[in-house]
C-alpha atoms as a PDB file:
ATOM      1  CA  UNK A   1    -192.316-118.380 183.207  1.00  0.00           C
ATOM      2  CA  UNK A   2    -193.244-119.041 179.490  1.00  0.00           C
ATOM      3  CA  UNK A   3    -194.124-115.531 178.714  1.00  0.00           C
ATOM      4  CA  UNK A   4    -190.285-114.554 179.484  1.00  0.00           C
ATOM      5  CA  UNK A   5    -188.597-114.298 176.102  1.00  0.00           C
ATOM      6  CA  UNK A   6    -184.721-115.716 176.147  1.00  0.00           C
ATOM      7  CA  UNK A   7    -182.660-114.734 173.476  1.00  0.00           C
ATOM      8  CA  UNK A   8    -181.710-117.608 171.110  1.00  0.00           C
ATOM      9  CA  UNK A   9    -178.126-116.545 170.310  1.00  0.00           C
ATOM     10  CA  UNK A  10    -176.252-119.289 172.394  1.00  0.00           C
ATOM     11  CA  UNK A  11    -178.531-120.547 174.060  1.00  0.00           C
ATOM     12  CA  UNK A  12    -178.325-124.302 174.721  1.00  0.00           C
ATOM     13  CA  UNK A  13    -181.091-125.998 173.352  1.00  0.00           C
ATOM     14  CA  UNK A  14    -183.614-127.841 175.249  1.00  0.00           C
ATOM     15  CA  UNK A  15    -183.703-131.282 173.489  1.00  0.00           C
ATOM     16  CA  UNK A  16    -180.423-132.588 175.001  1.00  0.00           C
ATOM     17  CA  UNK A  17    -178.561-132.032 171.838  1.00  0.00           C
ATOM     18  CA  UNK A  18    -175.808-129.886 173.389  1.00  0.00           C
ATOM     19  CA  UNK A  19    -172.195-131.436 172.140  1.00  0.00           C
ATOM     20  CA  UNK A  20    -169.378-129.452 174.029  1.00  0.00           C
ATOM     21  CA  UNK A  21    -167.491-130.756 171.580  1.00  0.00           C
ATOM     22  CA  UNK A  22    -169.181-128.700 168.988  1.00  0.00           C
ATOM     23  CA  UNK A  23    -169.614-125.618 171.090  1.00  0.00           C
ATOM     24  CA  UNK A  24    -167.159-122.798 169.911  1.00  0.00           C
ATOM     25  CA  UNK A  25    -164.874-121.661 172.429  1.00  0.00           C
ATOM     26  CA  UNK A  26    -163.923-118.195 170.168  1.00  0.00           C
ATOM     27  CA  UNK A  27    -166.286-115.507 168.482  1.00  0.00           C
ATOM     28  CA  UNK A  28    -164.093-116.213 164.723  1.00  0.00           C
ATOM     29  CA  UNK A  29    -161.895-114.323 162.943  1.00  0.00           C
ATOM     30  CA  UNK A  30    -164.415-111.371 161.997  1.00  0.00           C
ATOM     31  CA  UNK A  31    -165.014-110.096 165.210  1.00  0.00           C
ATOM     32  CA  UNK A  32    -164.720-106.560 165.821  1.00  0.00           C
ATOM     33  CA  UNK A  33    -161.799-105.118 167.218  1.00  0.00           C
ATOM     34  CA  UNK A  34    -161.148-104.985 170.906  1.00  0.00           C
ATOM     35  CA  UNK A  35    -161.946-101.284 171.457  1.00  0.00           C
ATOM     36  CA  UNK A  36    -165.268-101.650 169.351  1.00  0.00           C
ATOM     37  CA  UNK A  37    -166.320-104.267 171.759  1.00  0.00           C
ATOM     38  CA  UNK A  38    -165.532-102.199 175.022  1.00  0.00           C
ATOM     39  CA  UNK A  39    -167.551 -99.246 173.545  1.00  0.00           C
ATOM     40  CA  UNK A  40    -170.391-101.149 172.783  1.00  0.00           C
ATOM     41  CA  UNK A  41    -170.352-102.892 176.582  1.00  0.00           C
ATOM     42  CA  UNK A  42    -170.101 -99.155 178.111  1.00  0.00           C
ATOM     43  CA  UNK A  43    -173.639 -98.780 176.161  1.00  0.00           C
ATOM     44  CA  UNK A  44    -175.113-102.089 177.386  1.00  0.00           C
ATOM     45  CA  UNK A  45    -174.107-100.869 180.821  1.00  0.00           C
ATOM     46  CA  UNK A  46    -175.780 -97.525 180.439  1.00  0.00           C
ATOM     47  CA  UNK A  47    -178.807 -99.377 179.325  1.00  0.00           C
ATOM     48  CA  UNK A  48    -178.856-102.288 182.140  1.00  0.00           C
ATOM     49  CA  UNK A  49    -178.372 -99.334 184.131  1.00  0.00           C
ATOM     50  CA  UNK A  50    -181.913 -97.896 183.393  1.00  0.00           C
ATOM     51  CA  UNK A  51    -183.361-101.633 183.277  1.00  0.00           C
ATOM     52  CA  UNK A  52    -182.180-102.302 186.598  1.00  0.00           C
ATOM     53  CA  UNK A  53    -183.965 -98.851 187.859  1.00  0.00           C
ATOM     54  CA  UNK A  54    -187.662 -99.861 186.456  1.00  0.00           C
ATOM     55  CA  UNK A  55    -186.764-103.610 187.899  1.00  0.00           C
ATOM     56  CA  UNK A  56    -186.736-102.381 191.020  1.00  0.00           C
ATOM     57  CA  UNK A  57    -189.646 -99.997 191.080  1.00  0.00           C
ATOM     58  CA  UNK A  58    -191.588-102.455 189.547  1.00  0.00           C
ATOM     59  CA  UNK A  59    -190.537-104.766 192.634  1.00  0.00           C
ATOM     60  CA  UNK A  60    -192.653-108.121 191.348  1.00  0.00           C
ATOM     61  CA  UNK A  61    -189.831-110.378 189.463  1.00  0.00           C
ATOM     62  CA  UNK A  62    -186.209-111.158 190.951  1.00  0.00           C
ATOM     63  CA  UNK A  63    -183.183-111.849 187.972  1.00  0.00           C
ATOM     64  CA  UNK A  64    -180.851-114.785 189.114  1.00  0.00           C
ATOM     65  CA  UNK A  65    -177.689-115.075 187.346  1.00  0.00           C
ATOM     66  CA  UNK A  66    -175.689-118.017 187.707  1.00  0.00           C
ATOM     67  CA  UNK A  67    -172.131-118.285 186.392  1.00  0.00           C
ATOM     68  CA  UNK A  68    -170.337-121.695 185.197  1.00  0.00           C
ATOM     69  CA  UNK A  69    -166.705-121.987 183.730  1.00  0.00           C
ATOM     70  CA  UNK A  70    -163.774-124.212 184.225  1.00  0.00           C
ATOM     71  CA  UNK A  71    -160.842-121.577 186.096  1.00  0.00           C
ATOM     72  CA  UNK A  72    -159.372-118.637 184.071  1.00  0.00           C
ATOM     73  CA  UNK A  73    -162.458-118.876 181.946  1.00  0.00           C
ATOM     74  CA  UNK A  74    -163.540-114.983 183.261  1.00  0.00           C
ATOM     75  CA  UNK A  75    -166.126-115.663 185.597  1.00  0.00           C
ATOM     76  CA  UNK A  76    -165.055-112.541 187.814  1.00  0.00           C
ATOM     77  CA  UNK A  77    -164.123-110.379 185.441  1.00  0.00           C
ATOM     78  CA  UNK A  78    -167.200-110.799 183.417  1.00  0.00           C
ATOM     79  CA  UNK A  79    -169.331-110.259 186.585  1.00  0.00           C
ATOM     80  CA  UNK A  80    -167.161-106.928 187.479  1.00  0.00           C
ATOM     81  CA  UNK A  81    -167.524-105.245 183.337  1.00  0.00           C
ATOM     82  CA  UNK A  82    -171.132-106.418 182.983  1.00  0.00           C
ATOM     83  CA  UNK A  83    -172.377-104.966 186.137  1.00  0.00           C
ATOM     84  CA  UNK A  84    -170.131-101.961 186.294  1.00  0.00           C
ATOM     85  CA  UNK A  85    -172.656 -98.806 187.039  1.00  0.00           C
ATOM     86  CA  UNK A  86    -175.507-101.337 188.099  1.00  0.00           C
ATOM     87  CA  UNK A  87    -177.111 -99.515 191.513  1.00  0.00           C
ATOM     88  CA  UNK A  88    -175.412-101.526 194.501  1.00  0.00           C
ATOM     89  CA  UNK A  89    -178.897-101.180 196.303  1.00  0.00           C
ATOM     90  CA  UNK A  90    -180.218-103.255 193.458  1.00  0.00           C
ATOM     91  CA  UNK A  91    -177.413-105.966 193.015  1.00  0.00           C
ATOM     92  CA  UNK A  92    -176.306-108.971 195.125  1.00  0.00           C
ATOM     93  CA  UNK A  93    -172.898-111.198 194.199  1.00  0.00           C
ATOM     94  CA  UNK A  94    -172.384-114.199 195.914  1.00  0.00           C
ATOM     95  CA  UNK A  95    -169.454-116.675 195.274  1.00  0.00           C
ATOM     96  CA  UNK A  96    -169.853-120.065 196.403  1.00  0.00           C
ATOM     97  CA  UNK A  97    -166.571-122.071 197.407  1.00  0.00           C
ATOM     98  CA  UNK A  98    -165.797-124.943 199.451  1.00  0.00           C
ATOM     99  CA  UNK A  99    -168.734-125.745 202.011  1.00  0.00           C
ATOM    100  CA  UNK A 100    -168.757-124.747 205.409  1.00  0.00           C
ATOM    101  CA  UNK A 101    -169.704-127.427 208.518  1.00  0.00           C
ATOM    102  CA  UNK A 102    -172.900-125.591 208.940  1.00  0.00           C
ATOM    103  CA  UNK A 103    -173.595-125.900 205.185  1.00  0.00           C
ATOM    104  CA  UNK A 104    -172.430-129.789 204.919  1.00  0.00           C
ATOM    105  CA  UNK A 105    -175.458-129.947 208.000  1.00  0.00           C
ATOM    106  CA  UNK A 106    -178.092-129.129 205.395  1.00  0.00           C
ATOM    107  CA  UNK A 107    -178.957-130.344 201.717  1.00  0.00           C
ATOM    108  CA  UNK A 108    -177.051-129.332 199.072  1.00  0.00           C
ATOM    109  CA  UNK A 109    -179.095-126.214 197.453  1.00  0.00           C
ATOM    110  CA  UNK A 110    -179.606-124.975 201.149  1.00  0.00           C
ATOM    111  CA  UNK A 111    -176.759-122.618 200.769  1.00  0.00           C
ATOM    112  CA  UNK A 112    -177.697-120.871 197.720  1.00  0.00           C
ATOM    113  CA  UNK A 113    -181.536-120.611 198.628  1.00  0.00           C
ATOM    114  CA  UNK A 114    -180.491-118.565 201.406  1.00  0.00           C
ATOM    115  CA  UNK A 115    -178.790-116.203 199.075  1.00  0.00           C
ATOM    116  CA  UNK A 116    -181.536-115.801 196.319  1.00  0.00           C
ATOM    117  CA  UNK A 117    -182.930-112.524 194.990  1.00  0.00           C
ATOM    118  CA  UNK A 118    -185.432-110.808 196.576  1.00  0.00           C
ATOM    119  CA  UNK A 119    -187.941-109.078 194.048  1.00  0.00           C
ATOM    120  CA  UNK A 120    -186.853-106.068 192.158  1.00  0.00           C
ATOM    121  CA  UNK A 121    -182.866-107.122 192.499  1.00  0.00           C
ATOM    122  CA  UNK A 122    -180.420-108.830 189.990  1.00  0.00           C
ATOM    123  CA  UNK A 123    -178.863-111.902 192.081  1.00  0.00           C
ATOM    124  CA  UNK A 124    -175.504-112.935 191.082  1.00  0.00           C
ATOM    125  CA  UNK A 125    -174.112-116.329 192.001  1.00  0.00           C
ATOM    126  CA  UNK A 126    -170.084-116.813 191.082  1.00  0.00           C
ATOM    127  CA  UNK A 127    -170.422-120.337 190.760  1.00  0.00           C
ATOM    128  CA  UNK A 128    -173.578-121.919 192.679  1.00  0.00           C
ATOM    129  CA  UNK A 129    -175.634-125.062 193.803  1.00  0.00           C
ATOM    130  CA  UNK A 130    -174.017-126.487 190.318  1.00  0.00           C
ATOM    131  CA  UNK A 131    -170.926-127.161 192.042  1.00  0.00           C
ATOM    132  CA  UNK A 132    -173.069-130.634 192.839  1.00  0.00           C
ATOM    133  CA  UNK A 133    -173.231-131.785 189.770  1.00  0.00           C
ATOM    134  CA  UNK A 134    -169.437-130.768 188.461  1.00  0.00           C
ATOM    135  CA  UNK A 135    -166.815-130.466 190.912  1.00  0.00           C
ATOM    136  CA  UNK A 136    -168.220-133.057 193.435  1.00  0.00           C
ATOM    137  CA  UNK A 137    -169.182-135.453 190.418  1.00  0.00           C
ATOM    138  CA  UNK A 138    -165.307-135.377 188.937  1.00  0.00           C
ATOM    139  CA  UNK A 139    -164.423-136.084 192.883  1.00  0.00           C
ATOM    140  CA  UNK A 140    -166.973-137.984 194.594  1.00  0.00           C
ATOM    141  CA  UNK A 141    -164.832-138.056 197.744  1.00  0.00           C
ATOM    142  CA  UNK A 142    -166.224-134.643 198.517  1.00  0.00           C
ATOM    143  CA  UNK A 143    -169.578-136.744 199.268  1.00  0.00           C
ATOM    144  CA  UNK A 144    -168.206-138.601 202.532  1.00  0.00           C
ATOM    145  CA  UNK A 145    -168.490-134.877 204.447  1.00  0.00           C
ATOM    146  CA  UNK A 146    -172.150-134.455 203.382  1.00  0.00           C
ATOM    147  CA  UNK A 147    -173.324-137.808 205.423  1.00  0.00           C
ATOM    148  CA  UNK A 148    -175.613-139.091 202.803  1.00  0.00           C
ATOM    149  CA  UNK A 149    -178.036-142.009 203.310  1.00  0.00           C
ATOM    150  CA  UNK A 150    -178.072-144.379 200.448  1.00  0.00           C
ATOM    151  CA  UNK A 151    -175.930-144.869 198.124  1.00  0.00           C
ATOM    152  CA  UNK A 152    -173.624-142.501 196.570  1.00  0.00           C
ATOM    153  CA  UNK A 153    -171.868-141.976 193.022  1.00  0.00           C
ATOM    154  CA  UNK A 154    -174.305-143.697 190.921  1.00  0.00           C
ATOM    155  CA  UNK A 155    -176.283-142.981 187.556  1.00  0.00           C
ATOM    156  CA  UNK A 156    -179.157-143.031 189.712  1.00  0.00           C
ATOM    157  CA  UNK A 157    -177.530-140.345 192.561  1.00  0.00           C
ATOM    158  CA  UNK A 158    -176.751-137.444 189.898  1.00  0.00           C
ATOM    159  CA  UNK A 159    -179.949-137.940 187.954  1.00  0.00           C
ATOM    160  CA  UNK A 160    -181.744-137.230 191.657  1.00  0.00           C
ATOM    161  CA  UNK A 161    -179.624-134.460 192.302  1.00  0.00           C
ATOM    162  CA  UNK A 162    -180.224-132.983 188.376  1.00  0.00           C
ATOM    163  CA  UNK A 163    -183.977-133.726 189.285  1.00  0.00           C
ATOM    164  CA  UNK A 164    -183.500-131.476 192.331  1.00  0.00           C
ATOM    165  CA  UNK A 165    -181.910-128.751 190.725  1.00  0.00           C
ATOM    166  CA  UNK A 166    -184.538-128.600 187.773  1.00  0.00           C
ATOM    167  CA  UNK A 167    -187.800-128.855 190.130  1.00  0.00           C
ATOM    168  CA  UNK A 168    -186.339-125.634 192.517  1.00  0.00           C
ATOM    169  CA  UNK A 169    -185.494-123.660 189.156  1.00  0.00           C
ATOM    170  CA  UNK A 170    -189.385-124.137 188.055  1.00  0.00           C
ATOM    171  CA  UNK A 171    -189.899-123.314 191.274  1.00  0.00           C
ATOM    172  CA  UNK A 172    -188.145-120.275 191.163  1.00  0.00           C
ATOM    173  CA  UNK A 173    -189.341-119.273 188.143  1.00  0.00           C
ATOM    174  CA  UNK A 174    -193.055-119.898 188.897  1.00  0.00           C
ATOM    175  CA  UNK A 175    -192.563-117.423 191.674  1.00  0.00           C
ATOM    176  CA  UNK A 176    -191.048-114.531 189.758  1.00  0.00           C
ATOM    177  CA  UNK A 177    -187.394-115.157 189.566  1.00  0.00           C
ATOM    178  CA  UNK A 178    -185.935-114.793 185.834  1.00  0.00           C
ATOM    179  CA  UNK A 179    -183.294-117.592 185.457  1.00  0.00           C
ATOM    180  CA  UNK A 180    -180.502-116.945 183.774  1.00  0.00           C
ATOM    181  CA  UNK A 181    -177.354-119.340 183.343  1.00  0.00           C
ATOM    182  CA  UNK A 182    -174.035-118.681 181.238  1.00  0.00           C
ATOM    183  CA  UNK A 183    -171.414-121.235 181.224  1.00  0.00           C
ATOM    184  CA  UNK A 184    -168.026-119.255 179.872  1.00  0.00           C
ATOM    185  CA  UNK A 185    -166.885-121.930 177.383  1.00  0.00           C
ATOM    186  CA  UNK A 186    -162.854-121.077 176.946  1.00  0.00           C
ATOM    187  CA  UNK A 187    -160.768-123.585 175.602  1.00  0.00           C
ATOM    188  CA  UNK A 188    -158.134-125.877 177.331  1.00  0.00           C
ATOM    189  CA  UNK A 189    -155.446-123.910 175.139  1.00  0.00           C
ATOM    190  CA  UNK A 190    -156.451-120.278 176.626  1.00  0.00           C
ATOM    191  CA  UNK A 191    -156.581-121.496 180.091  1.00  0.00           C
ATOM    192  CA  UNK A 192    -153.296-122.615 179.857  1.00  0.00           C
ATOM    193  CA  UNK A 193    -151.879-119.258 178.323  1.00  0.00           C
ATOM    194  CA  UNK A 194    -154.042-117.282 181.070  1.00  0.00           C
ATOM    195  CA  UNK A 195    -152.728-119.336 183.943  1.00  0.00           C
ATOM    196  CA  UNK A 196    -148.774-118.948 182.658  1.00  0.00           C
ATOM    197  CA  UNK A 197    -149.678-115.183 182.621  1.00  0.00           C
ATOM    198  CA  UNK A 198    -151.075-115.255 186.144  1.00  0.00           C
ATOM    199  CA  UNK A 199    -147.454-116.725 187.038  1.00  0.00           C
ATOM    200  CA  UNK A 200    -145.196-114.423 184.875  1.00  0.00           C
ATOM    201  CA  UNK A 201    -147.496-111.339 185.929  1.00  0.00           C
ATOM    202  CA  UNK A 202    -146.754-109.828 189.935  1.00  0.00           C
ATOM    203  CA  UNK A 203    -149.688-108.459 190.113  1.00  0.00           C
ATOM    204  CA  UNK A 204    -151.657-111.889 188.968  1.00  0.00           C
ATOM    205  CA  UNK A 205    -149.592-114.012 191.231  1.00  0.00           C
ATOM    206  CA  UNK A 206    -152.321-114.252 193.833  1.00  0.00           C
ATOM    207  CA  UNK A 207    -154.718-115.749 191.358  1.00  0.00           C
ATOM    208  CA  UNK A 208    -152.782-118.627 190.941  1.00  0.00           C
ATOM    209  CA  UNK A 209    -153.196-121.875 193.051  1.00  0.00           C
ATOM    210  CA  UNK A 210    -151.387-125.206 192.221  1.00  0.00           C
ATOM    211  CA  UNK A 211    -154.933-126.700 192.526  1.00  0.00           C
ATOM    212  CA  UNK A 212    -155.414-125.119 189.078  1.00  0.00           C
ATOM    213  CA  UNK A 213    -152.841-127.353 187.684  1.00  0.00           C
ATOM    214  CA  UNK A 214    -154.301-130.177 189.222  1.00  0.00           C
ATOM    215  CA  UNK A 215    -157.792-129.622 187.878  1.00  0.00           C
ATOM    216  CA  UNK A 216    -156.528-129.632 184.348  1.00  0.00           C
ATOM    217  CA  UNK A 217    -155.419-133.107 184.367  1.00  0.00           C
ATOM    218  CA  UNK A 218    -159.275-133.483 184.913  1.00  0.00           C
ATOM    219  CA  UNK A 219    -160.381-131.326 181.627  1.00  0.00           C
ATOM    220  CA  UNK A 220    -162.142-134.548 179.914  1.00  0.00           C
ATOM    221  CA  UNK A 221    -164.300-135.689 182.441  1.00  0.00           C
ATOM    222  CA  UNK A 222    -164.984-131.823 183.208  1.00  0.00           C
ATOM    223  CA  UNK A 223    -166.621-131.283 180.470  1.00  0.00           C
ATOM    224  CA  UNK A 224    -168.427-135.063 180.482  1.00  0.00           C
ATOM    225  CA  UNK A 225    -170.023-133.726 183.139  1.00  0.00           C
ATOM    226  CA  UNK A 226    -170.610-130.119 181.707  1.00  0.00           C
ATOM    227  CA  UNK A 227    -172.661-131.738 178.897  1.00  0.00           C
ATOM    228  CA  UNK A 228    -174.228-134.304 181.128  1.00  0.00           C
ATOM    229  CA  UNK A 229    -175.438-131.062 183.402  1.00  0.00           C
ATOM    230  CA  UNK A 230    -176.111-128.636 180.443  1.00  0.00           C
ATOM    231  CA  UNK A 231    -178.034-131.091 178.528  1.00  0.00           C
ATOM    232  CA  UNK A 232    -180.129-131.897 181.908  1.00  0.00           C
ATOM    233  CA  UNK A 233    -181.185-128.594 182.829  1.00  0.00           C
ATOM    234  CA  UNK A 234    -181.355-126.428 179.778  1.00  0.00           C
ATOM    235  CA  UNK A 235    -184.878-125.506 180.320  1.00  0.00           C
ATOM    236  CA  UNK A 236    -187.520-122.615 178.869  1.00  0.00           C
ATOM    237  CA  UNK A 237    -187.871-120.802 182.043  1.00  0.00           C
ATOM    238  CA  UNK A 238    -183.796-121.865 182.624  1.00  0.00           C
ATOM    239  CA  UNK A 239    -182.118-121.544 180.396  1.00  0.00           C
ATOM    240  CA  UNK A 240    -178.148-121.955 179.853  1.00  0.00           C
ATOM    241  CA  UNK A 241    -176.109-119.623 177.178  1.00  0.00           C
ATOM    242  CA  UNK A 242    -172.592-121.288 176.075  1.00  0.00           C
ATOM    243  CA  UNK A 243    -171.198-117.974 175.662  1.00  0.00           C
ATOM    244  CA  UNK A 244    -167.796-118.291 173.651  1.00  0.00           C
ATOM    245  CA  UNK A 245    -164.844-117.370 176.308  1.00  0.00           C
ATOM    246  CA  UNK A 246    -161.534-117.247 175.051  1.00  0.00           C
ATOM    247  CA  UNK A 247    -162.311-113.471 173.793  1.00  0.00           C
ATOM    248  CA  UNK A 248    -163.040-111.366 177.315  1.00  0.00           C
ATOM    249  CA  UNK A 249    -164.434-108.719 175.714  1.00  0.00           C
ATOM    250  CA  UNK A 250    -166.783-110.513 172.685  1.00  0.00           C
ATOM    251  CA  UNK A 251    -168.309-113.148 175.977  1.00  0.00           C
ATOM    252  CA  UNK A 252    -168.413-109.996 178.441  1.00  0.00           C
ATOM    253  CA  UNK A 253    -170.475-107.945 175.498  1.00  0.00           C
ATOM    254  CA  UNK A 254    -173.331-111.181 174.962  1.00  0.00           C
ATOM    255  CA  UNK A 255    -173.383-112.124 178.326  1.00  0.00           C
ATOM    256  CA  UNK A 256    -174.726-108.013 178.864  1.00  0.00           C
ATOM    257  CA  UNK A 257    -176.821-108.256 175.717  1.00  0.00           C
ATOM    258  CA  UNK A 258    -178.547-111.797 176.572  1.00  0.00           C
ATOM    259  CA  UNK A 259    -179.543-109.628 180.108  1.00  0.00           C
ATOM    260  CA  UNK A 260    -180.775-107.008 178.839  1.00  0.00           C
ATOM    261  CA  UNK A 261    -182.725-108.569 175.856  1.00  0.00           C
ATOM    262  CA  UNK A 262    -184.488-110.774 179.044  1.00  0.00           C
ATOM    263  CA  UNK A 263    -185.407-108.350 180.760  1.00  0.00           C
ATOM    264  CA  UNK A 264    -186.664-105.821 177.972  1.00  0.00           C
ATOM    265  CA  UNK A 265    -189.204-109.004 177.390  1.00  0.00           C
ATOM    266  CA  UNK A 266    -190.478-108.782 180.450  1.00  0.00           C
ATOM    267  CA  UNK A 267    -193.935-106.561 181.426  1.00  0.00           C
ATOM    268  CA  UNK A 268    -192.447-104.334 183.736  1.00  0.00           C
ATOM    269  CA  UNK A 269    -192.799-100.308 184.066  1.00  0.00           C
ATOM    270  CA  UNK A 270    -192.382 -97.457 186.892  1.00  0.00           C
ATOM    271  CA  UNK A 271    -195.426 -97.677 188.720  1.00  0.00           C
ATOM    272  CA  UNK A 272    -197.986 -94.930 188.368  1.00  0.00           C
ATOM    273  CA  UNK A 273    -199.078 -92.708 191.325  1.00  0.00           C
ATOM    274  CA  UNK A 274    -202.353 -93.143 192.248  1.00  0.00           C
ATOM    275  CA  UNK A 275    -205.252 -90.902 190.548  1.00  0.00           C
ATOM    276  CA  UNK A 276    -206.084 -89.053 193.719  1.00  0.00           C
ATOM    277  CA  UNK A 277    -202.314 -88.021 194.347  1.00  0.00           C
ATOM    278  CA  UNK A 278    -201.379 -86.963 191.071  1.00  0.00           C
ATOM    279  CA  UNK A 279    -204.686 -84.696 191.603  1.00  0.00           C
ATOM    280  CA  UNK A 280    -202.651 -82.796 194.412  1.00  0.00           C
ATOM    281  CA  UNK A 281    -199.283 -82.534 192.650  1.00  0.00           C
ATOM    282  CA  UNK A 282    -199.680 -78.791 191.874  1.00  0.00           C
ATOM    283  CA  UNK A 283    -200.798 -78.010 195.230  1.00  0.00           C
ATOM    284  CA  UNK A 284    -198.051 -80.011 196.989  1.00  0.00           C
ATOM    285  CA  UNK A 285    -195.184 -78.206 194.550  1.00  0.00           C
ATOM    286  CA  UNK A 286    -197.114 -74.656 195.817  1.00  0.00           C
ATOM    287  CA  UNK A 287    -196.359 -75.460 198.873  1.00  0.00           C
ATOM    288  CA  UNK A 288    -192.368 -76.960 198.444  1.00  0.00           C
ATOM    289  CA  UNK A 289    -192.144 -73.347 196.338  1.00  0.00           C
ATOM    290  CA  UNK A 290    -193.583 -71.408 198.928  1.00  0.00           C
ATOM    291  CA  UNK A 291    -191.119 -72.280 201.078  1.00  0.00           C
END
């Protein structure tokens, strides 16, 4: 979809020169205060509010939003603020977690296919078919339940599956769906600080899992295969935004604006009532009046 325009601001770029390394986790020192950046959001949501309205009517392109981020990083949260006042009618969430039998008995973007968009809705996928390339790639273990053919866990394997993943996006995008993909980038300092909160707080204790620990120790070759995946399938009709996580508020307020700047680009509009009806208008409010 080359006549979508993406917003530049954080966007990766698409010549595989994405260094997480160099990608800043924090919006800087001169960021406006906390209660600037929540007033600012409440407009964005006002706004995607009255996007999401003429998306619908217009009923011809889907929005897909898929979410990335190591745990803590805000993936929920950001999800909940952004899309607070959105029409439900109009909105679909989906969070992928560990595959079910009936899921392991198909290929591995069957599960979120099943869960895309239809046209004039925002889809929201908590995670997604990028699992594959991430999760399962730090612990290829998790392949022995999928019953592959072939061999497993080499170069050539996650270039395949990275192939996949970029061919159903164009896909996608060649049949209306707007792609959007933000990977909350926190740091491995404000994870740690979020997860000691979610033990000292009550009311966060639930959050917590000692499988959180245990997919720390793995923070290195996490984001190897971040870059690997970001760098792969950066593309101009899907793109990925390395939106800066350790501030809620600041990531929550560009994830909103790099939405609604999308779809603003787009040619969409209420549709018009036909000639001939508009010609009876009067007479049909006569008759409603007359009542």
């Amino acid at each position: 979809m080359k006549h979508t325009q993406f917003p530049s601001r954080f966007r990766v770029p698409y010549d595989q020169s994405f260094r997480v390394e160099e990608a800043t986790t924090s919006p800087g020192s001169d960021v406006e205060s906390e209660k600037k950046l929540k007033k600012q959001l409440e407009k964005a949501n006002d706004k995607l509010y009255e996007l999401q309205r003429m998306l619908y009517a217009h009923n011809r392109y889907s929005i897909l939003l898929v979410f990335q981020a190591m745990d803590a990083a805000g993936k929920d949260s950001t999800i909940r603020t952004v899309m607070r006042g959105v029409n439900p009618a109009g909105c679909q969430v989906f969070s992928f977690k560990q595959p079910s039998s009936e899921e392991l008995d198909h290929d591995f973007l069957w599960r979120s296919a099943r869960r895309l968009p239809e046209r004039g809705r925002i889809g929201i996928f908590n995670r997604s078919y990028y699992e594959e390339v991430l999760v399962v790639r730090v612990h290829p273990e998790y392949l022995g339940a999928q019953r592959l053919i072939g061999e497993v866990d080499t170069p050539d394997f996650w270039e395949n599956r990275l192939s996949s993943i970029r061919d159903n996006e164009t896909h996608l995008a060649n049949n209306g769906t707007v792609i959007l993909k933000f990977w909350l980038n926190v740091s491995k300092a404000e994870q740690k600080n979020r997860f000691i909160e979610r033990l000292d707080n009550p009311k966060k204790n639930w959050k917590f899992s000692s499988s959180d620990v245990a997919e720390r120790q793995h923070w290195n070759e996490y984001m190897e295969c971040y870059e690997s995946m970001l760098n792969a399938t950066s593309t101009d009709h899907a793109p990925w935004y390395a939106i800066p996580a350790d501030n809620k508020p600041y990531a929550r307020l560009q994830v909103a604006n790099t939405i609604i700047e999308t779809i603003e680009s787009l040619d969409i509009r209420y549709p018009a009532p036909e000639a001939k009806n508009v010609a009876r208008f009067d007479e049909w409010r006569a008759q409603l009046m007359a009542e």
